[in-house]
PDB file of N, CA and C in Angstrom:
ATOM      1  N   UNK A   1      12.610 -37.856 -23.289  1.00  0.00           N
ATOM      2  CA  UNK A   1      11.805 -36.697 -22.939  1.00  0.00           C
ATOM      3  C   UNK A   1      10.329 -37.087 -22.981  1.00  0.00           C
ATOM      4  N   UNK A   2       9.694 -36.782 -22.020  1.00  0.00           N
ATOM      5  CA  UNK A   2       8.237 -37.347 -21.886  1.00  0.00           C
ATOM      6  C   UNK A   2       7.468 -36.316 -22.427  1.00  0.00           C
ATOM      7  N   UNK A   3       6.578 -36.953 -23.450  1.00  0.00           N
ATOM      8  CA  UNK A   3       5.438 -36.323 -24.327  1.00  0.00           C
ATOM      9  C   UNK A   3       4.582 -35.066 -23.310  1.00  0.00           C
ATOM     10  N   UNK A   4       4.111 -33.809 -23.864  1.00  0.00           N
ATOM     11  CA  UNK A   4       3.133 -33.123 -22.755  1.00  0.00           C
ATOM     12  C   UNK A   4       1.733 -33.932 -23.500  1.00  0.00           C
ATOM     13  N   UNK A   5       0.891 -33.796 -22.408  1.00  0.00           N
ATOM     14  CA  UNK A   5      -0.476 -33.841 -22.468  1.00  0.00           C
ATOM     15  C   UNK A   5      -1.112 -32.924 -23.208  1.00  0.00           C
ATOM     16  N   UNK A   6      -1.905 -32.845 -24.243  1.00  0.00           N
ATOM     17  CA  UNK A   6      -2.800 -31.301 -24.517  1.00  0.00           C
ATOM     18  C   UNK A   6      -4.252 -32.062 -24.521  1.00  0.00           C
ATOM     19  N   UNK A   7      -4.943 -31.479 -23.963  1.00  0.00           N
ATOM     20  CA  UNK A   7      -6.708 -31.388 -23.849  1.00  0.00           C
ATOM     21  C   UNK A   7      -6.450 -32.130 -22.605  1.00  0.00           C
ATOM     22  N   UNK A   8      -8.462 -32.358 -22.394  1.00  0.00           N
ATOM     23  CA  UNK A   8      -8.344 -32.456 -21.453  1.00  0.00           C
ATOM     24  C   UNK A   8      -8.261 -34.015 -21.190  1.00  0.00           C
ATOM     25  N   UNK A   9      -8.692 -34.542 -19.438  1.00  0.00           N
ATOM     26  CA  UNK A   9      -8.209 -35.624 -19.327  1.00  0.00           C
ATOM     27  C   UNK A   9     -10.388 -36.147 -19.750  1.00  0.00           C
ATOM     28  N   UNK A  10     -10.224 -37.318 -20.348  1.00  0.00           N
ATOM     29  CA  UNK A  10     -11.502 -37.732 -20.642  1.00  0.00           C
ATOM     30  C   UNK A  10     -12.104 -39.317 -20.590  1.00  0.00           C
ATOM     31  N   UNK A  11     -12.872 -39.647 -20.565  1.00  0.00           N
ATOM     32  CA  UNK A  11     -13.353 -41.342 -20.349  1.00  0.00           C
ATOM     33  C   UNK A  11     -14.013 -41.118 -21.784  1.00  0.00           C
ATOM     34  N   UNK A  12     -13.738 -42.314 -22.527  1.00  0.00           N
ATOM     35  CA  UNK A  12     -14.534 -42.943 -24.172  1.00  0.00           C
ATOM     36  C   UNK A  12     -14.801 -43.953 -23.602  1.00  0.00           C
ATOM     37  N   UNK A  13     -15.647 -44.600 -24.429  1.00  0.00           N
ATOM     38  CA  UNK A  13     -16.402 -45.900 -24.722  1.00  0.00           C
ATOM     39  C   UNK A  13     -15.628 -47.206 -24.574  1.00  0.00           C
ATOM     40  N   UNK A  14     -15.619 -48.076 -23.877  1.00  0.00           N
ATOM     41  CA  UNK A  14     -13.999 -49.070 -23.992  1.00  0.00           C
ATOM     42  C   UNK A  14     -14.412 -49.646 -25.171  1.00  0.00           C
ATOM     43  N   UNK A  15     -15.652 -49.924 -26.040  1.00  0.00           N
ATOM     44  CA  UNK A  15     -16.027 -50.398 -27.691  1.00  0.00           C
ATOM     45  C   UNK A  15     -14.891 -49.565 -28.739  1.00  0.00           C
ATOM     46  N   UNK A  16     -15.180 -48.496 -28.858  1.00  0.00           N
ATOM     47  CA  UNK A  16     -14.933 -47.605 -30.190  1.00  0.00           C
ATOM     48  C   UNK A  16     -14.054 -46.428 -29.879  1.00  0.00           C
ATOM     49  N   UNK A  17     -13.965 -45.978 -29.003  1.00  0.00           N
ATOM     50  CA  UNK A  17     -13.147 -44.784 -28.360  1.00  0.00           C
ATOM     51  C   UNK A  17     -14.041 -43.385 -28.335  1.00  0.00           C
ATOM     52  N   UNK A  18     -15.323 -43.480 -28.895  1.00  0.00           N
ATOM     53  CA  UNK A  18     -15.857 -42.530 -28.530  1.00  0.00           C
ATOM     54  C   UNK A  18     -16.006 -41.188 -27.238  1.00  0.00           C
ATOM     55  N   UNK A  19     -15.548 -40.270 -26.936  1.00  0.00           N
ATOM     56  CA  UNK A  19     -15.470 -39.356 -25.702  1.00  0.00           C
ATOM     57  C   UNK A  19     -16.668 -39.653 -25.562  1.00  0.00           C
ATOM     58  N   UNK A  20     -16.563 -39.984 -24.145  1.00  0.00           N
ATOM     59  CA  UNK A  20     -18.214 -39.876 -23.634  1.00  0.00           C
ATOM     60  C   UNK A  20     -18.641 -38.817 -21.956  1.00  0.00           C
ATOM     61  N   UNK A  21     -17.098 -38.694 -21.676  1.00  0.00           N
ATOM     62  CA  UNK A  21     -17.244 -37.687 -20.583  1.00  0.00           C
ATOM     63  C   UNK A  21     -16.277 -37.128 -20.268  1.00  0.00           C
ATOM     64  N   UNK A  22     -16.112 -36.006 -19.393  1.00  0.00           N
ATOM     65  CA  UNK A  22     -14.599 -35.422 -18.982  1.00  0.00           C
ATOM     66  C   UNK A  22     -14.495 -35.808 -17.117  1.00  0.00           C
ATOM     67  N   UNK A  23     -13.324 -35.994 -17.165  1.00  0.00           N
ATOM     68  CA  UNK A  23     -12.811 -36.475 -15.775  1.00  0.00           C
ATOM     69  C   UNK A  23     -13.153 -35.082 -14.742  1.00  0.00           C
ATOM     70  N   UNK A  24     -13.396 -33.995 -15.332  1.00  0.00           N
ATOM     71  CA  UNK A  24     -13.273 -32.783 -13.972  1.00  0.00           C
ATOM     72  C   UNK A  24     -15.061 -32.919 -13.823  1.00  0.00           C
ATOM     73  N   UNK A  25     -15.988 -33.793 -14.822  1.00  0.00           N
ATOM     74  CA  UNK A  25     -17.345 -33.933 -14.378  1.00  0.00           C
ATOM     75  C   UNK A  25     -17.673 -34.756 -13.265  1.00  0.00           C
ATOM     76  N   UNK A  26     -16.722 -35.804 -12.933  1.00  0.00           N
ATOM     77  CA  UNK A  26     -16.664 -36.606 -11.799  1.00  0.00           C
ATOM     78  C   UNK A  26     -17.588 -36.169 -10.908  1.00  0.00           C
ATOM     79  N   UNK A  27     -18.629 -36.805 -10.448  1.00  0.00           N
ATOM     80  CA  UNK A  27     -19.137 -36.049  -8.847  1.00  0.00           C
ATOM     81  C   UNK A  27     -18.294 -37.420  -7.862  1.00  0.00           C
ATOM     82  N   UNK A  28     -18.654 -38.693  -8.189  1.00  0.00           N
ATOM     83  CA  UNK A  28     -18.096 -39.764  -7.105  1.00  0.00           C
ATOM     84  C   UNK A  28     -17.930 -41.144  -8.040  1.00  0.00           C
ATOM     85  N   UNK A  29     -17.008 -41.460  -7.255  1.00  0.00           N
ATOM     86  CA  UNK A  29     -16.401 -42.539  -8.044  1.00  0.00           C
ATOM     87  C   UNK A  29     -17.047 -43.906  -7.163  1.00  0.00           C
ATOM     88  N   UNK A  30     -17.918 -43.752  -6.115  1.00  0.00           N
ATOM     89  CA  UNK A  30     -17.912 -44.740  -5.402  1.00  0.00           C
ATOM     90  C   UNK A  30     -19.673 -45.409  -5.472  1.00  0.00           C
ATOM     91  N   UNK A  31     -20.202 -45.479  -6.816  1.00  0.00           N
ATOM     92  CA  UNK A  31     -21.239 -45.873  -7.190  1.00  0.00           C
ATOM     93  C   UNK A  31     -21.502 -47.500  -7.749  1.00  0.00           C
ATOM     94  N   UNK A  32     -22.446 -48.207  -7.488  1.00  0.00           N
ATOM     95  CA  UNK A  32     -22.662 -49.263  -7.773  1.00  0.00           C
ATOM     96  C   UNK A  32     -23.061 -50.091  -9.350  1.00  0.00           C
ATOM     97  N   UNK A  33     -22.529 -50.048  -9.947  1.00  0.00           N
ATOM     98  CA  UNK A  33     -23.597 -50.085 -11.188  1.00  0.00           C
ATOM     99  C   UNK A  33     -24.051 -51.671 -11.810  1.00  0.00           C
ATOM    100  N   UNK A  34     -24.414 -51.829 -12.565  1.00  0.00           N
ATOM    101  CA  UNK A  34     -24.629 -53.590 -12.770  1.00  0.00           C
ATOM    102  C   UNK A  34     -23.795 -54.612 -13.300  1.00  0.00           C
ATOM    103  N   UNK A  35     -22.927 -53.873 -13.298  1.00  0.00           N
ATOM    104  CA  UNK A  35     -21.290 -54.995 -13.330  1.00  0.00           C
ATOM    105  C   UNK A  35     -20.476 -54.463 -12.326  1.00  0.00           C
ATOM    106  N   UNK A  36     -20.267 -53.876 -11.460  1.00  0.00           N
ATOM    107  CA  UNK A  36     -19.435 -53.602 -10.834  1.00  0.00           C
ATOM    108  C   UNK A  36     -19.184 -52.127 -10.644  1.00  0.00           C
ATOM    109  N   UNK A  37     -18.554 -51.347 -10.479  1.00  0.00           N
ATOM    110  CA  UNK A  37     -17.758 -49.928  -9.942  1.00  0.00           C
ATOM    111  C   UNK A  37     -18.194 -49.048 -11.258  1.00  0.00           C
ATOM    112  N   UNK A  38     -19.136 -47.880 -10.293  1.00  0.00           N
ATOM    113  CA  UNK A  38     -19.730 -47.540 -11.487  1.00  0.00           C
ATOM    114  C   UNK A  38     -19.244 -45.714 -10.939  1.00  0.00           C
ATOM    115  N   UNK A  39     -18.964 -44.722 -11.615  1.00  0.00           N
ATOM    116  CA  UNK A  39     -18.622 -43.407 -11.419  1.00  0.00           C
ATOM    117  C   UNK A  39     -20.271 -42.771 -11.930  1.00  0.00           C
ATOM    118  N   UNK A  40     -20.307 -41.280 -11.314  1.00  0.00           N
ATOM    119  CA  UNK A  40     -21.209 -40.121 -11.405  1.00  0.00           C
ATOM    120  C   UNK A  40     -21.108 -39.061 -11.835  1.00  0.00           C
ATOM    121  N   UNK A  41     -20.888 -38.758 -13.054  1.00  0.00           N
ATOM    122  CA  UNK A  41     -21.270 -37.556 -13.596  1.00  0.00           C
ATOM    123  C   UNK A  41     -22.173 -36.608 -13.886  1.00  0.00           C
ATOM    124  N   UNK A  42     -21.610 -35.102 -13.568  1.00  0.00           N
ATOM    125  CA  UNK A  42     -22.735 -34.227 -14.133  1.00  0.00           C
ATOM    126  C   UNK A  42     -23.339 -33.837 -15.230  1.00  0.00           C
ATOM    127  N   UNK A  43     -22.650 -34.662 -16.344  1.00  0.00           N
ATOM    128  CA  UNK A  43     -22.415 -34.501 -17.515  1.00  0.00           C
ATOM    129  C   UNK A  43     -22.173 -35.505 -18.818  1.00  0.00           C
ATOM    130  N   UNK A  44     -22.497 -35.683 -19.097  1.00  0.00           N
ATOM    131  CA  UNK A  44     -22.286 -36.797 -20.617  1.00  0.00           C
ATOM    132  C   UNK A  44     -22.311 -36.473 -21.810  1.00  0.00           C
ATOM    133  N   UNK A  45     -21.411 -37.121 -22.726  1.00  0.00           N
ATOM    134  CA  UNK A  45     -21.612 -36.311 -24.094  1.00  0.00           C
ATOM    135  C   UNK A  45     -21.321 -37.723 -25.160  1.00  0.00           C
ATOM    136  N   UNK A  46     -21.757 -37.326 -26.194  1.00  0.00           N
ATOM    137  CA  UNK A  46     -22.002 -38.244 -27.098  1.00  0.00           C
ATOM    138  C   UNK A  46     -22.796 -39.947 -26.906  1.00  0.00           C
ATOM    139  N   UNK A  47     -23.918 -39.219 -26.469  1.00  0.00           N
ATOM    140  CA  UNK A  47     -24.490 -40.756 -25.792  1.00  0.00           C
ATOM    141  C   UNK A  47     -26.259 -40.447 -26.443  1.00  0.00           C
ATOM    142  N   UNK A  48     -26.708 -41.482 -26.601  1.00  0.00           N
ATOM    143  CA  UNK A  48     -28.088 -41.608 -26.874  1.00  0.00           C
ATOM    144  C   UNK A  48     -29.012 -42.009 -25.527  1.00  0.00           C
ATOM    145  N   UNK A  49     -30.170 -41.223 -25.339  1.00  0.00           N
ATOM    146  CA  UNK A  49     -30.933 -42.367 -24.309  1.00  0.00           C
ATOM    147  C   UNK A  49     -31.801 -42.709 -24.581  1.00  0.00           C
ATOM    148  N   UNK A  50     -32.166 -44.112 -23.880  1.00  0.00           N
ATOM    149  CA  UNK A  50     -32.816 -45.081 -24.108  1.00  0.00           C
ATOM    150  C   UNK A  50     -34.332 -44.590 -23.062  1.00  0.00           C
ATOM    151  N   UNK A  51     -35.463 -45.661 -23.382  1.00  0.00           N
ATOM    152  CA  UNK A  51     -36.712 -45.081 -22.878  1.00  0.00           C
ATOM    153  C   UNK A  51     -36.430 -45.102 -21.347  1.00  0.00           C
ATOM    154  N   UNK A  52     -37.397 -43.579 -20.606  1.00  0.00           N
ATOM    155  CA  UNK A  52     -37.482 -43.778 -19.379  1.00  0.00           C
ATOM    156  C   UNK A  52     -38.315 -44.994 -18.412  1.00  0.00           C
ATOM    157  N   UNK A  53     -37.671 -45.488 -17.455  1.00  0.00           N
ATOM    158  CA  UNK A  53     -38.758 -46.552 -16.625  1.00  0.00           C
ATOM    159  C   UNK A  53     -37.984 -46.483 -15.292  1.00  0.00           C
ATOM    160  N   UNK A  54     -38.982 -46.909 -14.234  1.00  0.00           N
ATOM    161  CA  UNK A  54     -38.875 -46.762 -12.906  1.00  0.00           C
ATOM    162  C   UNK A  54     -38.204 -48.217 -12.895  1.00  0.00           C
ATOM    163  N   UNK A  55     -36.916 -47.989 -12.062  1.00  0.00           N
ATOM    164  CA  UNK A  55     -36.148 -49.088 -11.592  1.00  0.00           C
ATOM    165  C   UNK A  55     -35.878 -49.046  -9.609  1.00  0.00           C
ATOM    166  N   UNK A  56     -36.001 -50.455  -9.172  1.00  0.00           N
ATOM    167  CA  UNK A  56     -35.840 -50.293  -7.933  1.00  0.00           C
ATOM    168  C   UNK A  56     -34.158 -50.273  -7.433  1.00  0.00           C
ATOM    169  N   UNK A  57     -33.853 -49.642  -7.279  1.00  0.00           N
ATOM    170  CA  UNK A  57     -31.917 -49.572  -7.397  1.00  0.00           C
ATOM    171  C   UNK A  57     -31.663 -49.640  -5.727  1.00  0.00           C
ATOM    172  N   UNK A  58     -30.246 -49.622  -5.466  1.00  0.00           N
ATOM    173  CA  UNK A  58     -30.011 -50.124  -4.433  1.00  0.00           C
ATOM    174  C   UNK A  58     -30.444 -49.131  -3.386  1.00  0.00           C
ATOM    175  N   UNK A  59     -30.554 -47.493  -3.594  1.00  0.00           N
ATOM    176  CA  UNK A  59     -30.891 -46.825  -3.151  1.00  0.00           C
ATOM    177  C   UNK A  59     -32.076 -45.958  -2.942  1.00  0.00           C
ATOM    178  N   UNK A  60     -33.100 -46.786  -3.277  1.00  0.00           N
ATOM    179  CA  UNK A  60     -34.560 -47.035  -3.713  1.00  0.00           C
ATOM    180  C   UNK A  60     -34.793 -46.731  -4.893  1.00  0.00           C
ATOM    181  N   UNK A  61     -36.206 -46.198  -5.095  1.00  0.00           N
ATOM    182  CA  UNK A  61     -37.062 -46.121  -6.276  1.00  0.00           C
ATOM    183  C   UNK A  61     -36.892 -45.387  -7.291  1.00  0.00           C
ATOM    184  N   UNK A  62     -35.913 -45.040  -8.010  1.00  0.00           N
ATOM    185  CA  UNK A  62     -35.875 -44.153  -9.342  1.00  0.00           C
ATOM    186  C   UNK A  62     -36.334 -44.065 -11.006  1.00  0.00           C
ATOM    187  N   UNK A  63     -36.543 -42.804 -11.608  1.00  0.00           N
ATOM    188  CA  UNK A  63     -36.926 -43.263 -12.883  1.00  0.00           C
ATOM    189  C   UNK A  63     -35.969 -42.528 -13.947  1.00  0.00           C
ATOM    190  N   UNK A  64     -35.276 -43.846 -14.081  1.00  0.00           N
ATOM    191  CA  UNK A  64     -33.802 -43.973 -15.516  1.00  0.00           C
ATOM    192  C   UNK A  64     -34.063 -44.066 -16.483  1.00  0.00           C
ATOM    193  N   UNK A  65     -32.949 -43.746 -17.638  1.00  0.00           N
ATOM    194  CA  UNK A  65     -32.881 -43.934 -18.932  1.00  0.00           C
ATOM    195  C   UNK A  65     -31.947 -44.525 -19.125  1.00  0.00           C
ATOM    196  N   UNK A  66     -31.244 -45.503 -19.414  1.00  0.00           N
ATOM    197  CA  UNK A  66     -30.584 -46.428 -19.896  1.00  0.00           C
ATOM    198  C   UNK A  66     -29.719 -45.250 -20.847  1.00  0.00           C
ATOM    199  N   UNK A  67     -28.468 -45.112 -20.946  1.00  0.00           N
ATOM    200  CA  UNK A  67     -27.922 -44.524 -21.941  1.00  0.00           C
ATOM    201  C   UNK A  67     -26.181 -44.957 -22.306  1.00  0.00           C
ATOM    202  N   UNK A  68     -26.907 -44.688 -24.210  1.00  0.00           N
ATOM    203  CA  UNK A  68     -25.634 -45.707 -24.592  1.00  0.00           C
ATOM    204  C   UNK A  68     -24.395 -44.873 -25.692  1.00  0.00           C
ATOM    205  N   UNK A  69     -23.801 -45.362 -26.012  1.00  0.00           N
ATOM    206  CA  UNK A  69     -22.820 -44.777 -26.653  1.00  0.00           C
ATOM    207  C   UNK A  69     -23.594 -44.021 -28.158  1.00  0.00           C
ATOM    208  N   UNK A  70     -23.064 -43.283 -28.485  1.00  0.00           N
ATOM    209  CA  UNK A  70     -23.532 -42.706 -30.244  1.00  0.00           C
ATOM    210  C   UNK A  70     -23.428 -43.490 -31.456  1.00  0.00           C
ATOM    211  N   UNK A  71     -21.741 -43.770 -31.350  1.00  0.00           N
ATOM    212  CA  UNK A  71     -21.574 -44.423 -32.166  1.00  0.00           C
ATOM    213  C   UNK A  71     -21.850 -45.886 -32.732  1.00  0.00           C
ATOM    214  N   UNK A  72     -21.561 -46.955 -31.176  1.00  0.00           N
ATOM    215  CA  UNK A  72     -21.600 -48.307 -31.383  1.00  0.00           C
ATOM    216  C   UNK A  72     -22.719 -48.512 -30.697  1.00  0.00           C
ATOM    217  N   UNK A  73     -23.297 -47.632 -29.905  1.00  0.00           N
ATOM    218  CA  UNK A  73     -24.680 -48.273 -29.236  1.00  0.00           C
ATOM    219  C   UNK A  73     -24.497 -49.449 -28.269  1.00  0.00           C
ATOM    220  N   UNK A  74     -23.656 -49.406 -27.830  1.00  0.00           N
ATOM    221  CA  UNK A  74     -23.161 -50.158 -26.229  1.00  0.00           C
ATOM    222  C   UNK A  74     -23.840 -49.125 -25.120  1.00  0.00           C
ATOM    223  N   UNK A  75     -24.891 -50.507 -23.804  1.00  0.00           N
ATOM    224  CA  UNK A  75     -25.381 -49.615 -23.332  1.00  0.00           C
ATOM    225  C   UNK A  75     -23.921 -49.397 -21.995  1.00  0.00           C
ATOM    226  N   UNK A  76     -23.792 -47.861 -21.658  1.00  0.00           N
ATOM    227  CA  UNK A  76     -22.175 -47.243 -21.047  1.00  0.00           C
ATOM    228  C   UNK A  76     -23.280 -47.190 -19.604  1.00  0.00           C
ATOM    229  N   UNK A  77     -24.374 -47.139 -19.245  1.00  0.00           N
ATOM    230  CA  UNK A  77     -24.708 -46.855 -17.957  1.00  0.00           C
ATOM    231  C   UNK A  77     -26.172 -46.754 -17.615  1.00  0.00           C
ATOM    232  N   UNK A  78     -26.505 -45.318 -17.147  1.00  0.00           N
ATOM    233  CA  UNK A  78     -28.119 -44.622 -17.079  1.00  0.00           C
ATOM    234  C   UNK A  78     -28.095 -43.173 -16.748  1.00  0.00           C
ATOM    235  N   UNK A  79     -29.113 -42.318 -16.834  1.00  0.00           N
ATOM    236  CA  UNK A  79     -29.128 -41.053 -16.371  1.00  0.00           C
ATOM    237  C   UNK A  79     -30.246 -41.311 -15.473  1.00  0.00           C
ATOM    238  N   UNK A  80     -30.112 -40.325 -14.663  1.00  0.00           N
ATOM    239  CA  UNK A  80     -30.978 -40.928 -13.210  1.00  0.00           C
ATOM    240  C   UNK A  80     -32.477 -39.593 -14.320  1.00  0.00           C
ATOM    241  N   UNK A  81     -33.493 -39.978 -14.059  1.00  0.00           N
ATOM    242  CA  UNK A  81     -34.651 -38.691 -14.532  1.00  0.00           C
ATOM    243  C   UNK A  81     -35.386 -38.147 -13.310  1.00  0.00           C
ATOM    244  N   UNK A  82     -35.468 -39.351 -11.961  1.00  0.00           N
ATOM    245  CA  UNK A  82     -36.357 -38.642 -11.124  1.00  0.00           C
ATOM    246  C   UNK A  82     -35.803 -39.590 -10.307  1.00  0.00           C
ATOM    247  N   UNK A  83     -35.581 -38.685  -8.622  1.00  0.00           N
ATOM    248  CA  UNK A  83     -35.766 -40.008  -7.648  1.00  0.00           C
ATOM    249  C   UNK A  83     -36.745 -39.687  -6.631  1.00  0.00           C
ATOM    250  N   UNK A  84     -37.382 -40.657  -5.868  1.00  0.00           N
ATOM    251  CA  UNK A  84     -38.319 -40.674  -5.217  1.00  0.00           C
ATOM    252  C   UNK A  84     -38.355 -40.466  -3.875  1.00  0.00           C
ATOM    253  N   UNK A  85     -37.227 -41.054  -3.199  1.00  0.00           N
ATOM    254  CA  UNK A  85     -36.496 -40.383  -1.929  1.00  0.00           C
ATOM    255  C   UNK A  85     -36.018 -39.043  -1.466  1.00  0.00           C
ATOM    256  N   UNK A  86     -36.092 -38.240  -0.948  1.00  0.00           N
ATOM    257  CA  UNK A  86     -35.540 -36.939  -1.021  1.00  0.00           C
ATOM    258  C   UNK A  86     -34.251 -36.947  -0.499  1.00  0.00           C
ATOM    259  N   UNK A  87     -33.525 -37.918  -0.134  1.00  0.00           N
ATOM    260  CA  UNK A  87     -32.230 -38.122   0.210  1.00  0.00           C
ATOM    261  C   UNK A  87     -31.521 -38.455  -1.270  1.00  0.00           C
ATOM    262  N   UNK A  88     -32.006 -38.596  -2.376  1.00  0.00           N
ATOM    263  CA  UNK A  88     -31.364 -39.610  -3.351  1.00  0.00           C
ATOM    264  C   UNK A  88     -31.869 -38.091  -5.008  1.00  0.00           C
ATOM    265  N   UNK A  89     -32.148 -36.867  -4.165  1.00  0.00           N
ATOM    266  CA  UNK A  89     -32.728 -35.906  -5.729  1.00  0.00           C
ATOM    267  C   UNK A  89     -31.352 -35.456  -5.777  1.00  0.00           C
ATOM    268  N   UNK A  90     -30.357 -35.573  -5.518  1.00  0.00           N
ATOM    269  CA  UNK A  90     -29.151 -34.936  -6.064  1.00  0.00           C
ATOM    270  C   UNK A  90     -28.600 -36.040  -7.177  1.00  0.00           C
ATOM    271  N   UNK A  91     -29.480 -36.970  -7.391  1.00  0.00           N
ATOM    272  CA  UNK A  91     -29.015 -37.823  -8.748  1.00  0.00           C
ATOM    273  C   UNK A  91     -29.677 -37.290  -9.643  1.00  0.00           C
ATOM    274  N   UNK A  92     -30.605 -36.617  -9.549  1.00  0.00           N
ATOM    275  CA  UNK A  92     -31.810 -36.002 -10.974  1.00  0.00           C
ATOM    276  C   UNK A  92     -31.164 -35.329 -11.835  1.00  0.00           C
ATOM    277  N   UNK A  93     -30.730 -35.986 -13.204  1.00  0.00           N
ATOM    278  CA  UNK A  93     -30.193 -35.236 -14.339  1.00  0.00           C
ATOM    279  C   UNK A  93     -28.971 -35.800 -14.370  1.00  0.00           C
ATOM    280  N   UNK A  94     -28.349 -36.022 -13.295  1.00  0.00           N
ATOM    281  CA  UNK A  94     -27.013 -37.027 -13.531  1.00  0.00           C
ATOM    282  C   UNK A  94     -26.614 -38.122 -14.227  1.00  0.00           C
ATOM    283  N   UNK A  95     -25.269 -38.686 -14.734  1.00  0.00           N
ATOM    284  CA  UNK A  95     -25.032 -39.896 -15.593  1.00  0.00           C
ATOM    285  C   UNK A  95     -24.276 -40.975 -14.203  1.00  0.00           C
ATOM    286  N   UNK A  96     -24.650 -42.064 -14.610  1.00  0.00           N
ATOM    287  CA  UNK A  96     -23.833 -43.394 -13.685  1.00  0.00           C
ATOM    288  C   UNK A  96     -22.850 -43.653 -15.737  1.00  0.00           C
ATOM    289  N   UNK A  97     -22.086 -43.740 -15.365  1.00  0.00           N
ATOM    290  CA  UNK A  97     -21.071 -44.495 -16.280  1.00  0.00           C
ATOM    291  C   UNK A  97     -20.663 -45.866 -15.532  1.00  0.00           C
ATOM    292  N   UNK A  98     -20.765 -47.299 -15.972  1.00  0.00           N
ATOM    293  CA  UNK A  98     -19.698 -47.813 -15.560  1.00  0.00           C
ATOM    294  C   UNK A  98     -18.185 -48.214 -16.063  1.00  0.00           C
ATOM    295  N   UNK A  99     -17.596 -48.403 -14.750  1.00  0.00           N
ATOM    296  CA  UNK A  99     -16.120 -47.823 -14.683  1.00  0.00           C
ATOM    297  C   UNK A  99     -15.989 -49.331 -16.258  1.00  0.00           C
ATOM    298  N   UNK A 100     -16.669 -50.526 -15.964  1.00  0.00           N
ATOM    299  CA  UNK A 100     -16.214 -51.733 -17.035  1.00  0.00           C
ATOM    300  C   UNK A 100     -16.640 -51.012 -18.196  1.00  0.00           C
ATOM    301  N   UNK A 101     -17.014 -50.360 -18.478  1.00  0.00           N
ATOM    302  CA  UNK A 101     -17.583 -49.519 -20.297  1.00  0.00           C
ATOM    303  C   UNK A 101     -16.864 -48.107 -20.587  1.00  0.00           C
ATOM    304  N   UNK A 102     -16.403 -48.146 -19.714  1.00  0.00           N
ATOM    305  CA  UNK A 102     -15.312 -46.381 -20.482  1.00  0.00           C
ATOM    306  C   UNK A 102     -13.792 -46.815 -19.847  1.00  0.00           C
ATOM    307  N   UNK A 103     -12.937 -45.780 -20.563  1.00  0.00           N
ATOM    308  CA  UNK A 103     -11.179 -46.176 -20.772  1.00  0.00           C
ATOM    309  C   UNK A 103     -11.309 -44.479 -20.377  1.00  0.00           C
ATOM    310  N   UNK A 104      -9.791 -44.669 -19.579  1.00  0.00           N
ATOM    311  CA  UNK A 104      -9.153 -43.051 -19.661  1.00  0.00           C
ATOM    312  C   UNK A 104      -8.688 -42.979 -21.048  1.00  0.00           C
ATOM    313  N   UNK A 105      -8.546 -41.792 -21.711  1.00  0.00           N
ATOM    314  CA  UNK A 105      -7.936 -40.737 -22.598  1.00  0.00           C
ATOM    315  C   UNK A 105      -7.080 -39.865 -22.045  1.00  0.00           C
ATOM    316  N   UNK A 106      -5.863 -39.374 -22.519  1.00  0.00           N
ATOM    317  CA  UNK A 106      -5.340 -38.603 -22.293  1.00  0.00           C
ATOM    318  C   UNK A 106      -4.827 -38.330 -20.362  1.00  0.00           C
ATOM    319  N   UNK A 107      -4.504 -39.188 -20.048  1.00  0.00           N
ATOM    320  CA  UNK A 107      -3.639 -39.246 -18.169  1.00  0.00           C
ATOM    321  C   UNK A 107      -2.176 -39.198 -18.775  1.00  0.00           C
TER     322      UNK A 107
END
């Protein structure tokens, strides 16, 4: 008999298991990040950020915060703070997770 699921479905830290986001925050899974396949959330939780600075990213000029786990302080991605393009302001306030720094929970 197969176990039910209870809560929800969530991404932790692949370090410590820390929750660091929920899967229904997803905006796109098809983001670039600096190791590889990076997801977009509207949302992040249990994460610290790191100082803001203007980075030139693949999709021009933005100004990020580096942000890392709570517990172990692994950096998990960035939050976008400002972008400079007006094609690219629907990242403002958003999290990049990459997919190599968080594990599913609960699928």
């Amino acid at each position: 008999m197969a176990e039910m699921m209870i809560g929800p479905r969530l991404y932790s830290c692949c370090n410590c298991r820390n929750h660091v986001a929920l899967h229904d925050d997803v905006i796109s899974k098809a983001f670039q990040g600096r190791n590889g396949r990076a997801f977009l959330f509207s949302h992040a939780m249990n994460i610290t950020e790191g100082p803001k600075e203007d980075r030139q990213l693949m999709t021009g000029l933005h100004t990020v915060a580096d942000i890392h786990c709570s517990d172990c302080r692994v950096v998990l991605g960035w939050k976008y703070e400002r972008a400079y393009e007006e094609t690219q302001k629907y990242k403002e306030g958003k999290f990049i997770l990459e997919k190599s720094k968080i594990v599913k929970e609960n699928w």
